[in-house]
Each structure stands twice: as C-alpha cells, then as structure tokens.
N, C-alpha and C. Protein backbone atom coordinates (compact mmCIF):
# COMPACT_ATOMS: atom_id res chain seq x y z
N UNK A 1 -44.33 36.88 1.37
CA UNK A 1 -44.72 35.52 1.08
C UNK A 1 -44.28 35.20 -0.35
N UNK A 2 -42.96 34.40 -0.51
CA UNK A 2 -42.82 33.67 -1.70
C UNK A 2 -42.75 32.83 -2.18
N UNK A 3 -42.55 32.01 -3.49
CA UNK A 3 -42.44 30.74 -2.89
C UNK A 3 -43.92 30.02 -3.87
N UNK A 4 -43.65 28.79 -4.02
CA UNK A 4 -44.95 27.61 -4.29
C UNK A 4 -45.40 26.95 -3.77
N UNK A 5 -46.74 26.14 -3.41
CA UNK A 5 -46.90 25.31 -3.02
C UNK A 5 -46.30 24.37 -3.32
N UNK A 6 -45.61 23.12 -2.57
CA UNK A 6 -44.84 22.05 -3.19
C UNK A 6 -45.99 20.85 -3.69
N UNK A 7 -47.30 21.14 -3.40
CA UNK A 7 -48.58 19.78 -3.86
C UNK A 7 -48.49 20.49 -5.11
N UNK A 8 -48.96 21.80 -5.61
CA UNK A 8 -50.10 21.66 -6.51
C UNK A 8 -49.21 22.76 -7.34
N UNK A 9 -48.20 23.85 -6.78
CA UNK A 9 -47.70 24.63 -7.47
C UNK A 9 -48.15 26.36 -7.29
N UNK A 10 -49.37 26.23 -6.88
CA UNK A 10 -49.94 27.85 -6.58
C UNK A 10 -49.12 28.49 -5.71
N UNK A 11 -49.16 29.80 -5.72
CA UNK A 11 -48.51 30.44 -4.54
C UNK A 11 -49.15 30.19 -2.84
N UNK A 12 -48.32 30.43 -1.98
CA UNK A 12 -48.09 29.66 -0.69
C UNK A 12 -49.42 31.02 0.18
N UNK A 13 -49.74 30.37 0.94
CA UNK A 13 -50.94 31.09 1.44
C UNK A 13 -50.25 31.04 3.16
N UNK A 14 -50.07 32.51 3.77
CA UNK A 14 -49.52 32.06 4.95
C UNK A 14 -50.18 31.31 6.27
N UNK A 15 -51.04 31.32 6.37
CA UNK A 15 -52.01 30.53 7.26
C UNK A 15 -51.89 28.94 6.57
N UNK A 16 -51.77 28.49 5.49
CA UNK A 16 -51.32 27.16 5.56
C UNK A 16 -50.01 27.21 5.08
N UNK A 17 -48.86 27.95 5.51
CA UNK A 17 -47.56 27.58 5.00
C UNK A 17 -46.80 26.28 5.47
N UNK A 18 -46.46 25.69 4.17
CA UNK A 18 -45.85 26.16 2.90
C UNK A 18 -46.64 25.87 2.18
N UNK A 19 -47.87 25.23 2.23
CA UNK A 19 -49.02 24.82 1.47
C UNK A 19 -49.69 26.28 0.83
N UNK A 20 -50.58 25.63 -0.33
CA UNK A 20 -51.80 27.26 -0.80
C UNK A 20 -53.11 26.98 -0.32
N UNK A 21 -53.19 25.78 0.75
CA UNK A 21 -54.42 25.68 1.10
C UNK A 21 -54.67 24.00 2.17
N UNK A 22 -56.21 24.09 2.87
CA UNK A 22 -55.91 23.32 4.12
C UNK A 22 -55.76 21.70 2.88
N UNK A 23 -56.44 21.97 1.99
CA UNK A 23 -56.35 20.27 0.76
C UNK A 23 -54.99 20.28 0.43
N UNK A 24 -54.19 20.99 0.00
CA UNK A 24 -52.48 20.18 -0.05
C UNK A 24 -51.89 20.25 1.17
N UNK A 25 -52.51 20.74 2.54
CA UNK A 25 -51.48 20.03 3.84
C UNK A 25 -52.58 18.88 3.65
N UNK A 26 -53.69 18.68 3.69
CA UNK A 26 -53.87 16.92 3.84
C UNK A 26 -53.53 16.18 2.54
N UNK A 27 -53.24 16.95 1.59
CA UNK A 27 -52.55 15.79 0.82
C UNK A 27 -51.26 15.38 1.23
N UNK A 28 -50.36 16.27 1.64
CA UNK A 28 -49.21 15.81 2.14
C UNK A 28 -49.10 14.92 3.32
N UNK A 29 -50.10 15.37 4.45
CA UNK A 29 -49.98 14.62 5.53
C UNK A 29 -50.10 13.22 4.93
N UNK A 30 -51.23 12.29 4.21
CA UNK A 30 -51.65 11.58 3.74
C UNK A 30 -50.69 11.03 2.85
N UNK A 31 -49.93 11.53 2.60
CA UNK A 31 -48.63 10.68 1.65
C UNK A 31 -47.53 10.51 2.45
N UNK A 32 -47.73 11.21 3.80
CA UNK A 32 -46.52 10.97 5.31
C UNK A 32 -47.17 9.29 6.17
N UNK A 33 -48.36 9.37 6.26
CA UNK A 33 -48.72 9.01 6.79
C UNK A 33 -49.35 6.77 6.13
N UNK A 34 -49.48 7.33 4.66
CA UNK A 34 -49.29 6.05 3.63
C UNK A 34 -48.09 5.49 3.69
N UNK A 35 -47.34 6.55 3.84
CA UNK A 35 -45.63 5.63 3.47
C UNK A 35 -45.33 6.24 1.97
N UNK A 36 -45.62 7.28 1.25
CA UNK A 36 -45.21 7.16 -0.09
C UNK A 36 -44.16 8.26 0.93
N UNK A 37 -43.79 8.92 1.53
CA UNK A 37 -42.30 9.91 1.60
C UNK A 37 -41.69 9.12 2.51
N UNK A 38 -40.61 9.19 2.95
CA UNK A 38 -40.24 8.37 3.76
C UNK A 38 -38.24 9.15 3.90
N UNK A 39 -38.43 9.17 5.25
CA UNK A 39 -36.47 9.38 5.63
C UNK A 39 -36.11 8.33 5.65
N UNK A 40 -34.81 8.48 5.21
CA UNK A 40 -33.95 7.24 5.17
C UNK A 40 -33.06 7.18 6.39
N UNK A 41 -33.40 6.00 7.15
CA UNK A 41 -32.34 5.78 8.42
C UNK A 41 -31.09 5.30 8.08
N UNK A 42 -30.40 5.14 9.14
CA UNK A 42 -29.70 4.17 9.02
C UNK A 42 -29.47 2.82 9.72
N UNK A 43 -28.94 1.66 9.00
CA UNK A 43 -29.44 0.35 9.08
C UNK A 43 -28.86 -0.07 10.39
N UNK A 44 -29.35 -0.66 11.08
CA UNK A 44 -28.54 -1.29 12.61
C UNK A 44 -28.62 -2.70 12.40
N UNK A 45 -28.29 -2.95 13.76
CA UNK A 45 -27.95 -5.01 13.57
C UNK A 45 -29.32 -4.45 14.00
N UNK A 46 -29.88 -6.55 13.73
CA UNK A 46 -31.11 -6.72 14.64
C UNK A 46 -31.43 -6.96 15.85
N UNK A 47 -30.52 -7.07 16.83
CA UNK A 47 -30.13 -6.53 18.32
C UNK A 47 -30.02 -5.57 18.82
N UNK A 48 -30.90 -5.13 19.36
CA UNK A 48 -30.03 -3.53 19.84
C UNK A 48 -29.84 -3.76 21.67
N UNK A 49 -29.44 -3.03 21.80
CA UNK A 49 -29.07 -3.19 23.72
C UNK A 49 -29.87 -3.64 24.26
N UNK A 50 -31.12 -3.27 23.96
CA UNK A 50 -32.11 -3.29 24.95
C UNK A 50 -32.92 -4.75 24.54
N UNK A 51 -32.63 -5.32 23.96
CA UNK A 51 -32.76 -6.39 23.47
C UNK A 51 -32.26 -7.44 23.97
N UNK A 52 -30.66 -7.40 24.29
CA UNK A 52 -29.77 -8.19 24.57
C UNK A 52 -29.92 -8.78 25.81
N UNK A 53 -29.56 -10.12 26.00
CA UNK A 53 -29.68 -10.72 27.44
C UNK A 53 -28.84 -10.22 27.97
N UNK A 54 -29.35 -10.15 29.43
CA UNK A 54 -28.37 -9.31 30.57
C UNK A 54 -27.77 -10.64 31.11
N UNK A 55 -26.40 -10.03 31.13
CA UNK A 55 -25.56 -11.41 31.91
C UNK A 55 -25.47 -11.16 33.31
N UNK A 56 -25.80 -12.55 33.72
CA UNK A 56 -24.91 -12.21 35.44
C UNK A 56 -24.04 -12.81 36.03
C-alpha cells in the first residue's frame, strides 16, 4: 500500500482505497455529486437523432 490520500494527504488505507478513510470517500463523492469535478465532454449540435423528425 502506497501512495496518498488525494482529500487530505495521509497515507491510503486499503479498505477505503484510494482514500485514508470512509470521511474523504464522502468528501469526494460530495464534490462528484455538487458539480465541483466534472469530465469534460464533447460539445454536439442541439439535435441529436433521436430528436429529429422522422420523415415519411
């Protein structure tokens, strides 16, 4: 086991890995779940197929 916690910095505890404990996985979840982390997509039109009128 090596390595830091990425919340708080302590070493990584394997029962909450990669966390050192169950309070920095809910801090993290909680900053997934606010919106402060976020993936970056990528941008589409505002139509997508399934959207589109079906012709007949």
């Amino acid at each position: 086991m090596s390595g830091s916690c990425p919340i708080c910095g302590k070493p990584r505890v394997e029962a909450f890995r990669p966390f050192c404990s169950k309070r920095c996985a809910d801090v993290d979840l909680h900053r997934w779940m606010s919106g402060s982390y976020a993936v970056p997509g990528l941008e589409t039109d505002d139509e997508t197929e399934d959207q589109r009128p079906v012709e007949e």
